[in-house]
C-alpha atoms as a PDB file:
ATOM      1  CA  UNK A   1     -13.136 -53.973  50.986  1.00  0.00           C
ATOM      2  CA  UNK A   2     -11.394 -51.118  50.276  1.00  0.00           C
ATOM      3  CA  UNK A   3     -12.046 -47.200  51.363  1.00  0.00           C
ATOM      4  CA  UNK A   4     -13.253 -44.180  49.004  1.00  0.00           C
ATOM      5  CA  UNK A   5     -11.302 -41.266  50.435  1.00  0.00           C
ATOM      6  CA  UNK A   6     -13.055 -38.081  51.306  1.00  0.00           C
ATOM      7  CA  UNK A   7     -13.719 -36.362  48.023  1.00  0.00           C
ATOM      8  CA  UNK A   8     -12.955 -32.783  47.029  1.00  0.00           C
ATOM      9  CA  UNK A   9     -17.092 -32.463  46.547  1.00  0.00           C
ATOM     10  CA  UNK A  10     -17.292 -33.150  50.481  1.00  0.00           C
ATOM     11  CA  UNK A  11     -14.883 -30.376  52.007  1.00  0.00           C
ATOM     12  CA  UNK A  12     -16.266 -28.104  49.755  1.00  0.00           C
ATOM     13  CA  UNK A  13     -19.845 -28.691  51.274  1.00  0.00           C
ATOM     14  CA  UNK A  14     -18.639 -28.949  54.573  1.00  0.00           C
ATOM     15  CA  UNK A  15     -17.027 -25.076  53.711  1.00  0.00           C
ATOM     16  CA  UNK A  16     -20.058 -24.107  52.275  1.00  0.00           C
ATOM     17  CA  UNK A  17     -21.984 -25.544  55.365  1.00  0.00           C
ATOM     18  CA  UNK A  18     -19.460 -23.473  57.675  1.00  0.00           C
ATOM     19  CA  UNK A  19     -19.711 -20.404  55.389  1.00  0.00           C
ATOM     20  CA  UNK A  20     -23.493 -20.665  55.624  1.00  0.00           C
ATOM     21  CA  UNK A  21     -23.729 -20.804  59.491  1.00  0.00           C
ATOM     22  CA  UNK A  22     -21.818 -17.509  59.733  1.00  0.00           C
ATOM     23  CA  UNK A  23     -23.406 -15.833  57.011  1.00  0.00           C
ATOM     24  CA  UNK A  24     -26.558 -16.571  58.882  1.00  0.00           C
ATOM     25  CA  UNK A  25     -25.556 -15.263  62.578  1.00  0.00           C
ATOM     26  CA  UNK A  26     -23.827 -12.352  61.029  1.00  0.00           C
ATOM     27  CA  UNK A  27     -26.732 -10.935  59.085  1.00  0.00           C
ATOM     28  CA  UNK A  28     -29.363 -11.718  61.657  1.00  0.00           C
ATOM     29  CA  UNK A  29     -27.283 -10.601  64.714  1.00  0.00           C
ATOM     30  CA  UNK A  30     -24.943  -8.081  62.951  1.00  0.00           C
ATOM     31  CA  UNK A  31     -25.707  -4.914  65.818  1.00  0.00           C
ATOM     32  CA  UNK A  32     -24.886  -7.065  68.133  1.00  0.00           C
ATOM     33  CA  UNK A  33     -21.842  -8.521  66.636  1.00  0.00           C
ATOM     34  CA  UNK A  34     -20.504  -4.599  65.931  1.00  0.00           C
ATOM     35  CA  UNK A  35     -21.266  -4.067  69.885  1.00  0.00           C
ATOM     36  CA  UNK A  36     -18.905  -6.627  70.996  1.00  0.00           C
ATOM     37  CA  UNK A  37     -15.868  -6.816  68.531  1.00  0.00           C
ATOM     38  CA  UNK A  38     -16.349  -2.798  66.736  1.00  0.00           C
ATOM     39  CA  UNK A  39     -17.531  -1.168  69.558  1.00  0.00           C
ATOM     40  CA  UNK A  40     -16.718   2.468  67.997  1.00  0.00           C
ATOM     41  CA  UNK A  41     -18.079   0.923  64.728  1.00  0.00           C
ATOM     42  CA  UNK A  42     -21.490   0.194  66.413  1.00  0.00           C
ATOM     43  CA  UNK A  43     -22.025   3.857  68.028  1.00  0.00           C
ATOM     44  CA  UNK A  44     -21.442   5.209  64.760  1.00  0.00           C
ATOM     45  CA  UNK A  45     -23.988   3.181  62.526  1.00  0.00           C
ATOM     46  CA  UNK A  46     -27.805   4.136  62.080  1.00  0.00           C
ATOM     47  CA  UNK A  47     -29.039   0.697  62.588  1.00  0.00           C
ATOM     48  CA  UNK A  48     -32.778   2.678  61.412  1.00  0.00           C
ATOM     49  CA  UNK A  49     -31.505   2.122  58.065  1.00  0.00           C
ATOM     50  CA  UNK A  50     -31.187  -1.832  56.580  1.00  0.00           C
ATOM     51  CA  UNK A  51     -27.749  -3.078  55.757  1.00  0.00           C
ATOM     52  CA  UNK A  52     -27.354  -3.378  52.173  1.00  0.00           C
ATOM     53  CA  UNK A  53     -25.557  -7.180  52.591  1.00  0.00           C
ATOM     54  CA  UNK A  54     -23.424  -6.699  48.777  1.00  0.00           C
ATOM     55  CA  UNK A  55     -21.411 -10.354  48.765  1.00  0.00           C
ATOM     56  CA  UNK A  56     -22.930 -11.499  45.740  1.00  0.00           C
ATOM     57  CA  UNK A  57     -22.398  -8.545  43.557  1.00  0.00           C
ATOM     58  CA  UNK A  58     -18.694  -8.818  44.645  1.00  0.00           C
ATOM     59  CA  UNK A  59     -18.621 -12.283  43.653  1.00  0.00           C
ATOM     60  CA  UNK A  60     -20.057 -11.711  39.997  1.00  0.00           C
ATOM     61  CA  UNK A  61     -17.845  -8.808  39.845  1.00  0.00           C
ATOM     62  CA  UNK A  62     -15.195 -10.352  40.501  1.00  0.00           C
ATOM     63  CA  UNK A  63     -15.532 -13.970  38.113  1.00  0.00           C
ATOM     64  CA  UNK A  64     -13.879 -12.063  35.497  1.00  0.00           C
ATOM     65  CA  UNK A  65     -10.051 -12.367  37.477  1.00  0.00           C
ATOM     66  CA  UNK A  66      -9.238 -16.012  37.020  1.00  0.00           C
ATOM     67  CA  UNK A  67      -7.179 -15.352  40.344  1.00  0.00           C
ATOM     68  CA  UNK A  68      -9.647 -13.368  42.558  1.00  0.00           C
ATOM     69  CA  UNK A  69     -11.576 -15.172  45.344  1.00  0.00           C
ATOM     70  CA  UNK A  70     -14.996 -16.281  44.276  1.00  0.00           C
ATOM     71  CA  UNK A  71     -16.330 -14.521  47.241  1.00  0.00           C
ATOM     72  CA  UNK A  72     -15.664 -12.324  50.072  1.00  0.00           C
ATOM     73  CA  UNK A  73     -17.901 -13.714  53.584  1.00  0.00           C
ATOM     74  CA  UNK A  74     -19.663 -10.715  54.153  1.00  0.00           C
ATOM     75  CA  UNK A  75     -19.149  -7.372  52.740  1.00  0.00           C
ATOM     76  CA  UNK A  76     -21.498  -5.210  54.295  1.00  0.00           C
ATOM     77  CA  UNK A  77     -22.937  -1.323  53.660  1.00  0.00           C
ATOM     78  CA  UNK A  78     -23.858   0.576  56.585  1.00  0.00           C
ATOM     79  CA  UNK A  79     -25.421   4.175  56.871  1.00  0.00           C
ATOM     80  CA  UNK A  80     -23.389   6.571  59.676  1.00  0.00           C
ATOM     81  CA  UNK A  81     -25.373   8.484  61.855  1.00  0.00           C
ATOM     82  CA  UNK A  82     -23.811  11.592  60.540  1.00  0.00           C
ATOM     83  CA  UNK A  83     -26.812  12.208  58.204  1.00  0.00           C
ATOM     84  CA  UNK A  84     -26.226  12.957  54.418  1.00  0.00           C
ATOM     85  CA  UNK A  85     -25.749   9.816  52.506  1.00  0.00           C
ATOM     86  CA  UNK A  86     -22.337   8.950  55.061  1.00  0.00           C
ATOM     87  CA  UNK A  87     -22.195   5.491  54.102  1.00  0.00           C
ATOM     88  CA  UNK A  88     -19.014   2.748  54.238  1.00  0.00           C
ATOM     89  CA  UNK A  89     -18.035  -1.098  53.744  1.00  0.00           C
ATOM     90  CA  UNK A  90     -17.637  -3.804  56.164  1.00  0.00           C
ATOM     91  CA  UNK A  91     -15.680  -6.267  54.792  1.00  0.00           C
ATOM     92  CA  UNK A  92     -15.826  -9.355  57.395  1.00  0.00           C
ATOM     93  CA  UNK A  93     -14.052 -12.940  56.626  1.00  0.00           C
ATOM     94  CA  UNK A  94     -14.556 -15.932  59.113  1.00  0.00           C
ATOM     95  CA  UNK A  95     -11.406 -18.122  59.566  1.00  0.00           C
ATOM     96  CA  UNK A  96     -11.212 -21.632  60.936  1.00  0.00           C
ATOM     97  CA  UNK A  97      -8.676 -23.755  60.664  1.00  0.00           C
ATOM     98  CA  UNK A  98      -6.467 -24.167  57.553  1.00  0.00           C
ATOM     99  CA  UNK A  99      -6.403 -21.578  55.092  1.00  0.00           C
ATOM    100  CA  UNK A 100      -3.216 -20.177  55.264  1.00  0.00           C
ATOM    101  CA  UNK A 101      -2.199 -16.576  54.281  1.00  0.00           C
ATOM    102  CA  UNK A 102      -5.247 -14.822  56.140  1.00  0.00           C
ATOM    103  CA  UNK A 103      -3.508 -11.632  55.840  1.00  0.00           C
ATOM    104  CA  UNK A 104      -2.626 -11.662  52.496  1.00  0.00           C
ATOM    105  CA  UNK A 105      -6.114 -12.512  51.811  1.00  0.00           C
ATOM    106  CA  UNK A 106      -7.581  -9.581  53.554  1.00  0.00           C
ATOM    107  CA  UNK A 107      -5.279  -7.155  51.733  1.00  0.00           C
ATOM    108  CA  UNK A 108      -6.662  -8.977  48.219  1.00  0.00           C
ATOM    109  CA  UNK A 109      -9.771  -7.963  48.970  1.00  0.00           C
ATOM    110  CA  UNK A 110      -9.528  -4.873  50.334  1.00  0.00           C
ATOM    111  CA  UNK A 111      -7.932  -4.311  46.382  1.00  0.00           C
ATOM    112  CA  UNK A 112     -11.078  -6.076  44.668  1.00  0.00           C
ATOM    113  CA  UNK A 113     -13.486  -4.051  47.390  1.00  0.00           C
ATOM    114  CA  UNK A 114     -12.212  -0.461  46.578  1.00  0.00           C
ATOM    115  CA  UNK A 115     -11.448  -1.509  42.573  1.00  0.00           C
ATOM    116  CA  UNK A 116     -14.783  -1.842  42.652  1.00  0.00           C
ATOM    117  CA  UNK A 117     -17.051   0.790  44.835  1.00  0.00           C
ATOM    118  CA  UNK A 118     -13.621   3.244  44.975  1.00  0.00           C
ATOM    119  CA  UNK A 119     -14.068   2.497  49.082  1.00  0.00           C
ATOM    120  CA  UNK A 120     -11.842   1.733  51.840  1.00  0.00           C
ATOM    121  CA  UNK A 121     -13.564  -0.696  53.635  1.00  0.00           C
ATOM    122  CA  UNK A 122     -13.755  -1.304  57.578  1.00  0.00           C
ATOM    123  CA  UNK A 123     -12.129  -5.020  57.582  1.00  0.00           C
ATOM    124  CA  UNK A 124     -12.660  -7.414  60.121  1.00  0.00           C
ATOM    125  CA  UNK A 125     -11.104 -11.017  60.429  1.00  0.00           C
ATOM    126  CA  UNK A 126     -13.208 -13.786  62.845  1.00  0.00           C
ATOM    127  CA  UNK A 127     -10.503 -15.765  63.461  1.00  0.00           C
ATOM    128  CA  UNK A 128     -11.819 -19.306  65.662  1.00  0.00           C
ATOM    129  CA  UNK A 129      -8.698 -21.600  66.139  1.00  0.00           C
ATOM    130  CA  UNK A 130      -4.858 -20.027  66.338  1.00  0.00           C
ATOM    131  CA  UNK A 131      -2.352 -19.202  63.461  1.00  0.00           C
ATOM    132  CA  UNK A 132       0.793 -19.785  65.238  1.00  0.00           C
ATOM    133  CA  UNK A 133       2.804 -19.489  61.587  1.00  0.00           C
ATOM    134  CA  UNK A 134       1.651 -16.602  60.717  1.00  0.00           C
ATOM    135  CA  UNK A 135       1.558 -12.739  61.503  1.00  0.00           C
ATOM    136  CA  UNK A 136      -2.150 -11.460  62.010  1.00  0.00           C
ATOM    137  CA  UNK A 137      -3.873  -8.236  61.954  1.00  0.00           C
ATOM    138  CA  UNK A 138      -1.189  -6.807  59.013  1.00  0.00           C
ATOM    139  CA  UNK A 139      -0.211  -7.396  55.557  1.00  0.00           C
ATOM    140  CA  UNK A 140       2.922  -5.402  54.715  1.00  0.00           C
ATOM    141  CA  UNK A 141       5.907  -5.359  52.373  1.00  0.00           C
ATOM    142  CA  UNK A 142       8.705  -3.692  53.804  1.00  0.00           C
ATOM    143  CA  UNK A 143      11.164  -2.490  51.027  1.00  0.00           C
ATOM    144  CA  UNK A 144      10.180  -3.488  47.607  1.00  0.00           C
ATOM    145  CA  UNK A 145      12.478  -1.402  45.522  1.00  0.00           C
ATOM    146  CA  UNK A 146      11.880   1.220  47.479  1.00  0.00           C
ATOM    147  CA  UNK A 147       8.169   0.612  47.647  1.00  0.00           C
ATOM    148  CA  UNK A 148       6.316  -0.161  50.866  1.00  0.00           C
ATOM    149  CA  UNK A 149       3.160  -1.184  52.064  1.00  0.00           C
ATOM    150  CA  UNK A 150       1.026  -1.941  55.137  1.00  0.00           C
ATOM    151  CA  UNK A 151      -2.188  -2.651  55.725  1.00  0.00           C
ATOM    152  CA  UNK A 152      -3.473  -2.878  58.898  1.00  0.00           C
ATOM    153  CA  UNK A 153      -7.032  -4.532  59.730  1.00  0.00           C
ATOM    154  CA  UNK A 154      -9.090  -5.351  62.656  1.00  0.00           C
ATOM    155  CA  UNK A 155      -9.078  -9.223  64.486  1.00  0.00           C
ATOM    156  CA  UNK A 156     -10.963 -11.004  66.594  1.00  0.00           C
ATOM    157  CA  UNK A 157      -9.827 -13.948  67.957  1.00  0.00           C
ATOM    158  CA  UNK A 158     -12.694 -15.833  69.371  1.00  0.00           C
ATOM    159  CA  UNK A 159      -9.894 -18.538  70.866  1.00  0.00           C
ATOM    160  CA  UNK A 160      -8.765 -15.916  73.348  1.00  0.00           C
ATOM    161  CA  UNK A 161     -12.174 -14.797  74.899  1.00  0.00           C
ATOM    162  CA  UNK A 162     -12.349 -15.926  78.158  1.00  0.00           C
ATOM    163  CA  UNK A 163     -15.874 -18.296  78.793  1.00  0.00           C
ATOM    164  CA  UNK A 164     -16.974 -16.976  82.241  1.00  0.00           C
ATOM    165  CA  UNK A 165     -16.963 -13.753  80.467  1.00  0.00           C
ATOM    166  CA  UNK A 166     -18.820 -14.596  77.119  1.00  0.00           C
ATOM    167  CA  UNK A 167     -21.037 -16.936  79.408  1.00  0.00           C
ATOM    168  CA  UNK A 168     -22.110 -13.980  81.481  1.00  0.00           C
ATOM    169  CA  UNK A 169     -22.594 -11.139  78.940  1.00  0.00           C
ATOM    170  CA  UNK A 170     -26.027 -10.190  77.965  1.00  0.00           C
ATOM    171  CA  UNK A 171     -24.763  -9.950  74.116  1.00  0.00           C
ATOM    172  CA  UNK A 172     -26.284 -12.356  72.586  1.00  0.00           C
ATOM    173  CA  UNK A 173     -22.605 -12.867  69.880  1.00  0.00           C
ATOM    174  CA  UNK A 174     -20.403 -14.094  73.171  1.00  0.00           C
ATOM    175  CA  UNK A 175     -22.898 -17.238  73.179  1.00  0.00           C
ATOM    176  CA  UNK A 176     -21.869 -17.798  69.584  1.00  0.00           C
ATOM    177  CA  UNK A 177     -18.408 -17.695  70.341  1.00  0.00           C
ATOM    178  CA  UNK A 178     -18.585 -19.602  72.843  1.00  0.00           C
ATOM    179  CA  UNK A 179     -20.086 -22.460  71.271  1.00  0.00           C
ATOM    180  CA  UNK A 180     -17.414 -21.723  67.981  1.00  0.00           C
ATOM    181  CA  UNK A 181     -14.905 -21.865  71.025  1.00  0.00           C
ATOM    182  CA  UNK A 182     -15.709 -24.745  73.169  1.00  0.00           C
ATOM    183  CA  UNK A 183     -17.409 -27.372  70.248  1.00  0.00           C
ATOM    184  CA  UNK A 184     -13.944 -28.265  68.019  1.00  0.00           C
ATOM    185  CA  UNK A 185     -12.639 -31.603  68.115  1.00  0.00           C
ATOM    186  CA  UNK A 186     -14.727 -32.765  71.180  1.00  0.00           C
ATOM    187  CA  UNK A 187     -16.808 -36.080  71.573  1.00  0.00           C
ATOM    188  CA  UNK A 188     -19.944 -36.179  71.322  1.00  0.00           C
ATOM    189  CA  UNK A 189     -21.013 -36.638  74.762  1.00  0.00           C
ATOM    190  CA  UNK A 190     -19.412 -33.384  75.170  1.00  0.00           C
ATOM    191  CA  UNK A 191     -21.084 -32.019  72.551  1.00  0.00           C
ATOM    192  CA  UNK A 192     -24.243 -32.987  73.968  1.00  0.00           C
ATOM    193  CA  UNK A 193     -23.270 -31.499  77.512  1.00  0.00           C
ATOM    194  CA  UNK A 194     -22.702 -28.242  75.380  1.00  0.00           C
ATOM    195  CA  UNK A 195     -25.849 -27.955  74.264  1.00  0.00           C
ATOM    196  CA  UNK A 196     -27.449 -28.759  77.143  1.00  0.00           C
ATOM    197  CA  UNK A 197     -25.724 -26.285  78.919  1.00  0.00           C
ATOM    198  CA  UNK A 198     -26.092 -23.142  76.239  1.00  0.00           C
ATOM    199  CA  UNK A 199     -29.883 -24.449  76.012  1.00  0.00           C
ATOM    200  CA  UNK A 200     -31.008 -23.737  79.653  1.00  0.00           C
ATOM    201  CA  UNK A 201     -28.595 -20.307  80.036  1.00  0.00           C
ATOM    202  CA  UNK A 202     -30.810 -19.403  76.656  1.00  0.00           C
ATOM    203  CA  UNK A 203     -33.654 -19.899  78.354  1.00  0.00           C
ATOM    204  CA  UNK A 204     -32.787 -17.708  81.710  1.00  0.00           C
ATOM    205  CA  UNK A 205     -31.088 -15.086  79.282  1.00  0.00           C
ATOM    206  CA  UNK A 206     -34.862 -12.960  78.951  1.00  0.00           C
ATOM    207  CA  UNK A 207     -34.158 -11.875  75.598  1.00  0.00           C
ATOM    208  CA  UNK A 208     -36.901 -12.123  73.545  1.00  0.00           C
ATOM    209  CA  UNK A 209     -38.188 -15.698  71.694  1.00  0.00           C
ATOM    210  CA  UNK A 210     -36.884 -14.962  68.470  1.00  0.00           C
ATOM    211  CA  UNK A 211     -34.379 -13.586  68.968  1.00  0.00           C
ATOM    212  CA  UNK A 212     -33.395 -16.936  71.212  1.00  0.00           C
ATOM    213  CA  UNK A 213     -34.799 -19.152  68.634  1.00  0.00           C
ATOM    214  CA  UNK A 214     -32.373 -17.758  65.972  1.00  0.00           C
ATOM    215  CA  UNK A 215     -29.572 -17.614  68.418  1.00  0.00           C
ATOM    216  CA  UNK A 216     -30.535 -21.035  69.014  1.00  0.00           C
ATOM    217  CA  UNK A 217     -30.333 -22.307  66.027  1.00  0.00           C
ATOM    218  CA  UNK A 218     -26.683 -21.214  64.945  1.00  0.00           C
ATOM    219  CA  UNK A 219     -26.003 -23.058  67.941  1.00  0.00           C
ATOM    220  CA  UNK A 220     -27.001 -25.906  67.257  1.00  0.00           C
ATOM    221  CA  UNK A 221     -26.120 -26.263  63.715  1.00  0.00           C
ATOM    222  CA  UNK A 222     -22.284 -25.379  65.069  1.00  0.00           C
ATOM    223  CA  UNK A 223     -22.103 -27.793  67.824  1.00  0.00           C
ATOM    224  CA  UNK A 224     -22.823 -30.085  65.530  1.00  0.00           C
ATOM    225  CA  UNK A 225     -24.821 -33.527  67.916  1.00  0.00           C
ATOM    226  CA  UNK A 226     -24.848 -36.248  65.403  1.00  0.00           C
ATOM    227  CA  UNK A 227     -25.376 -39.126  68.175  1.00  0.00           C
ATOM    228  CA  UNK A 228     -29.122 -39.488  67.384  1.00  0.00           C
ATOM    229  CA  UNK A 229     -29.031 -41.397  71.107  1.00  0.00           C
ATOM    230  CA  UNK A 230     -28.071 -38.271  72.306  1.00  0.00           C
ATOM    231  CA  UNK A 231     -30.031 -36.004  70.276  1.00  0.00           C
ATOM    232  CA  UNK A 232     -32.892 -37.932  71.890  1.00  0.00           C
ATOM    233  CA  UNK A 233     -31.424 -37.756  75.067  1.00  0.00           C
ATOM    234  CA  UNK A 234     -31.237 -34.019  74.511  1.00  0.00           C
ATOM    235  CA  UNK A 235     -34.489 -33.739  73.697  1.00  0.00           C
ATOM    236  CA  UNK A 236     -36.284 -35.223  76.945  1.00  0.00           C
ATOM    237  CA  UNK A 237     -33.856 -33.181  79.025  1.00  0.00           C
ATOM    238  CA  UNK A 238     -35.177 -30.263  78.178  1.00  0.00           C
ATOM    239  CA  UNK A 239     -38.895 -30.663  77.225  1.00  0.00           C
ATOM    240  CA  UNK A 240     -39.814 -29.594  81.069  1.00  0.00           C
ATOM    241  CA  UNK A 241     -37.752 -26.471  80.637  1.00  0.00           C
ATOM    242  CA  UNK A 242     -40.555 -25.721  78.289  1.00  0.00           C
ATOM    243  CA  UNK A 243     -38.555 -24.078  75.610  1.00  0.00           C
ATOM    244  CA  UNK A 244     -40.107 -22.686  71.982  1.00  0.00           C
ATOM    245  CA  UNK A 245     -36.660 -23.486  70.661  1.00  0.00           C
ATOM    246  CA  UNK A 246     -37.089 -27.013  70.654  1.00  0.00           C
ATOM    247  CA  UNK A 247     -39.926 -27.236  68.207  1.00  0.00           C
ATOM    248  CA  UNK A 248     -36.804 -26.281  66.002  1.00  0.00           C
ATOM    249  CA  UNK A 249     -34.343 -28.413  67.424  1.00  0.00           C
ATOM    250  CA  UNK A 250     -36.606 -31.570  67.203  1.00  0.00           C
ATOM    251  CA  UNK A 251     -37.049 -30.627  63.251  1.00  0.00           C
ATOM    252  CA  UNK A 252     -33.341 -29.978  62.949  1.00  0.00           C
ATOM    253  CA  UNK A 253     -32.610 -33.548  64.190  1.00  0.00           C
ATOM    254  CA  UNK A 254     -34.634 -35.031  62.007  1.00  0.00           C
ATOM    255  CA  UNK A 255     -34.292 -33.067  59.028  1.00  0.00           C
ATOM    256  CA  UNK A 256     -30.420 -33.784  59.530  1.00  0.00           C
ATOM    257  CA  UNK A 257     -30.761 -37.510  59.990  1.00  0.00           C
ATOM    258  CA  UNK A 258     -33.222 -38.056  56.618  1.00  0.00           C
ATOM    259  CA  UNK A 259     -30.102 -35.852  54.763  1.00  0.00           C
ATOM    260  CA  UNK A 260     -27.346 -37.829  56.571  1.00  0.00           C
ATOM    261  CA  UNK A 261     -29.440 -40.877  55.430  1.00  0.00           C
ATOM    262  CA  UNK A 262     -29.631 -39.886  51.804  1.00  0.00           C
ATOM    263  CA  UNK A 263     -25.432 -38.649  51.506  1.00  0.00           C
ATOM    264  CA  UNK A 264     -24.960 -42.153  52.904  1.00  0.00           C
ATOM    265  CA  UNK A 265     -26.942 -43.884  50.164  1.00  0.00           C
ATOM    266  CA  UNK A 266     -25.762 -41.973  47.573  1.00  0.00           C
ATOM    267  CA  UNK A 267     -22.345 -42.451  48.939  1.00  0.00           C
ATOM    268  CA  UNK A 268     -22.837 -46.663  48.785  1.00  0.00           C
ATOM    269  CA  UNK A 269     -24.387 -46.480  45.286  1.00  0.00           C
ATOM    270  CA  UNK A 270     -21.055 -44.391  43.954  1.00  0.00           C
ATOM    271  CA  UNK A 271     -19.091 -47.154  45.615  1.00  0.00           C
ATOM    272  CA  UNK A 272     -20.598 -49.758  44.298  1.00  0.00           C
ATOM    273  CA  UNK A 273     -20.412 -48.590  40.653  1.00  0.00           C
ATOM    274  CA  UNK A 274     -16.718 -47.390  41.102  1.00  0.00           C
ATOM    275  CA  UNK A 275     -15.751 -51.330  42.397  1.00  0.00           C
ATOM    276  CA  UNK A 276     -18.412 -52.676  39.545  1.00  0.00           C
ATOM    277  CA  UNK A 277     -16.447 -50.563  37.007  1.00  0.00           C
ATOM    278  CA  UNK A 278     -12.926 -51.443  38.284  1.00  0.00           C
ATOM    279  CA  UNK A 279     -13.547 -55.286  38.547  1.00  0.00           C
ATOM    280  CA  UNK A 280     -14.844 -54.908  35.070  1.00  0.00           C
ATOM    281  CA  UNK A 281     -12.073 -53.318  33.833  1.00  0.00           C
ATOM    282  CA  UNK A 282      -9.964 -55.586  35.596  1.00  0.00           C
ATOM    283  CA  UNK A 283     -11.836 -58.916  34.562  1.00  0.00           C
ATOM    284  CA  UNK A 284     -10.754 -57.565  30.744  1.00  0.00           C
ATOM    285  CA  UNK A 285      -7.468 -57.813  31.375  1.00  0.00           C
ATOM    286  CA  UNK A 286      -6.287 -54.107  32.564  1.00  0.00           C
ATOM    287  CA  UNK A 287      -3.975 -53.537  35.332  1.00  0.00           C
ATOM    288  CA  UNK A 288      -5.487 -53.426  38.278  1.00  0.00           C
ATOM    289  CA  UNK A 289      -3.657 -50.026  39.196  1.00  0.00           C
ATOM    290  CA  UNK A 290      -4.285 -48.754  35.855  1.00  0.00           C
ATOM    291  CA  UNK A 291      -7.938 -49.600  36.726  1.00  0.00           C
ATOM    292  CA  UNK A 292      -7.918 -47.982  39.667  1.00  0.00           C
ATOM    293  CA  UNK A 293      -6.619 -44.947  38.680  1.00  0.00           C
ATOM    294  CA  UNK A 294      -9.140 -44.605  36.016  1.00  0.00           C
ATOM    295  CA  UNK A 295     -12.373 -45.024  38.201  1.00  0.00           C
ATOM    296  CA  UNK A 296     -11.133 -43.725  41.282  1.00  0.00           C
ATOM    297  CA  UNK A 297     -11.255 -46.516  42.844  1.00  0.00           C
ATOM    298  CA  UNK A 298      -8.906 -46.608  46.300  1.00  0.00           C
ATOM    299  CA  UNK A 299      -6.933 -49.966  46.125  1.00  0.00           C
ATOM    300  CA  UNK A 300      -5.956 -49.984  50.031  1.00  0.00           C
END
């Protein structure tokens, strides 16, 4: 029987699903995240005052340009130390694979940023797999009628971090990026030595149980154990480690397999009325490609 293709609706949840994992161990962890990657950033913030986290005002300020971005990752305002009412933007975009034209991106929103608060921002691009095609950390046009242009903004390439190093820092980010680093395109018995692996170094780490819940629980999400043998598996390994976390993880696994059950049942139900629909159309004497095309339905 023949195939649906992956739909259009399914990358864009799987984006929103990536977008959402980094929103989520960027605002919860952001002092620490400054402290590793904007280390002259982080000794200049007063971390006694909140971060005002502004992304969705950008976005509905923004909706009127037809060719804006819908939304920036994280654009962030922090209070300086400096006293007064010293405040500035972080502007910080996450990059996985695909998505070419990072820089020109930056650049476009450093444009909608200050357009709209009449700031410079602070930009920052999280970049997690290599751009070999393209030039990083710069947007610039050289000689454009005598016009010229280059802006410059801050990278960090979590694909160049060495693991003993982010294994052995007491920053709680490098275990992030270390997971981001060391989970793409591997099986899922790796993935499952992974976690393993990041679980028990949590637990030796000291820091304090929420703090190692939360961390925890980016982790997880990003490695991404789908095996539920293994997520089992998992789970016995590490209930004599006593660990709070896995009152989380042992919800997470279940939580995700009663979803992934659900996606998969809708999924069958929209294939069975796309072939019910195209073997009608076909049974009343249309083309079975021009049937096809009109439900969607894959023919190979």
């Amino acid at each position: 029987m023949p195939e649906i293709k992956e739909t259009q609706e399914t990358k864009e949840k799987e984006r929103a699903d990536y977008d959402g994992l980094w929103k989520d161990a960027i605002e919860r962890f952001l002092p620490q995240l400054l402290k590793r990657v904007l280390p002259d950033l982080y000794a200049d913030i007063d971390f006694s005052v909140k971060p005002e986290f502004l992304s969705q005002e950008l976005r509905d300020s923004v909706q009127r340009d037809n060719n804006a971005a819908v939304y920036v990752d994280e654009l962030i305002k922090l209070t300086l130390k400096n006293g007064g009412s010293a405040w500035i933007l972080l502007h910080i975009e996450v990059q996985g694979p695909g998505g070419d034209g990072i820089s020109g991106r930056m650049f476009h929103y450093m444009t909608l940023i200050y357009a709209h608060h009449r700031v410079m921002p602070v930009a920052l691009a999280i970049l997690t797999s290599r751009r070999p095609s393209e030039v990083i950390g710069e947007y610039s046009v050289e000689n454009h009628y005598g016009t010229k242009l280059s802006y410059k903004y801050n990278c960090f390439e979590v694909y160049k971090q060495d693991n003993k190093e982010m294994l052995q820092s007491n920053n709680p980010f490098d275990l992030i990026f270390y997971a981001v680093k060391n989970t793409s395109k591997t099986s899922q018995q790796k993935k499952y030595a992974l976690l393993l692996k990041l679980a028990r170094m949590l637990a030796k780490k000291g820091w304090n149980e929420d703090d190692r819940r939360d961390l925890f629980s980016f982790i997880v999400r990003v490695v991404n154990l789908t095996d539920t043998e293994l997520q089992q598996k998992f789970i016995e390994e590490v209930k004599e480690d006593k660990m709070a976390e896995l009152t989380f993880v042992e919800k997470y696994f279940r939580d995700e397999g009663r979803k992934e059950g659900i996606l998969i049942g809708e999924k069958r139900a929209r294939t069975e009325e796309k072939r019910s629909i195209y073997e009608r159309l076909v049974a009343d004497g249309m083309p079975a490609q021009k049937a096809a095309v009109v439900t969607g339905w894959n023919l190979q």
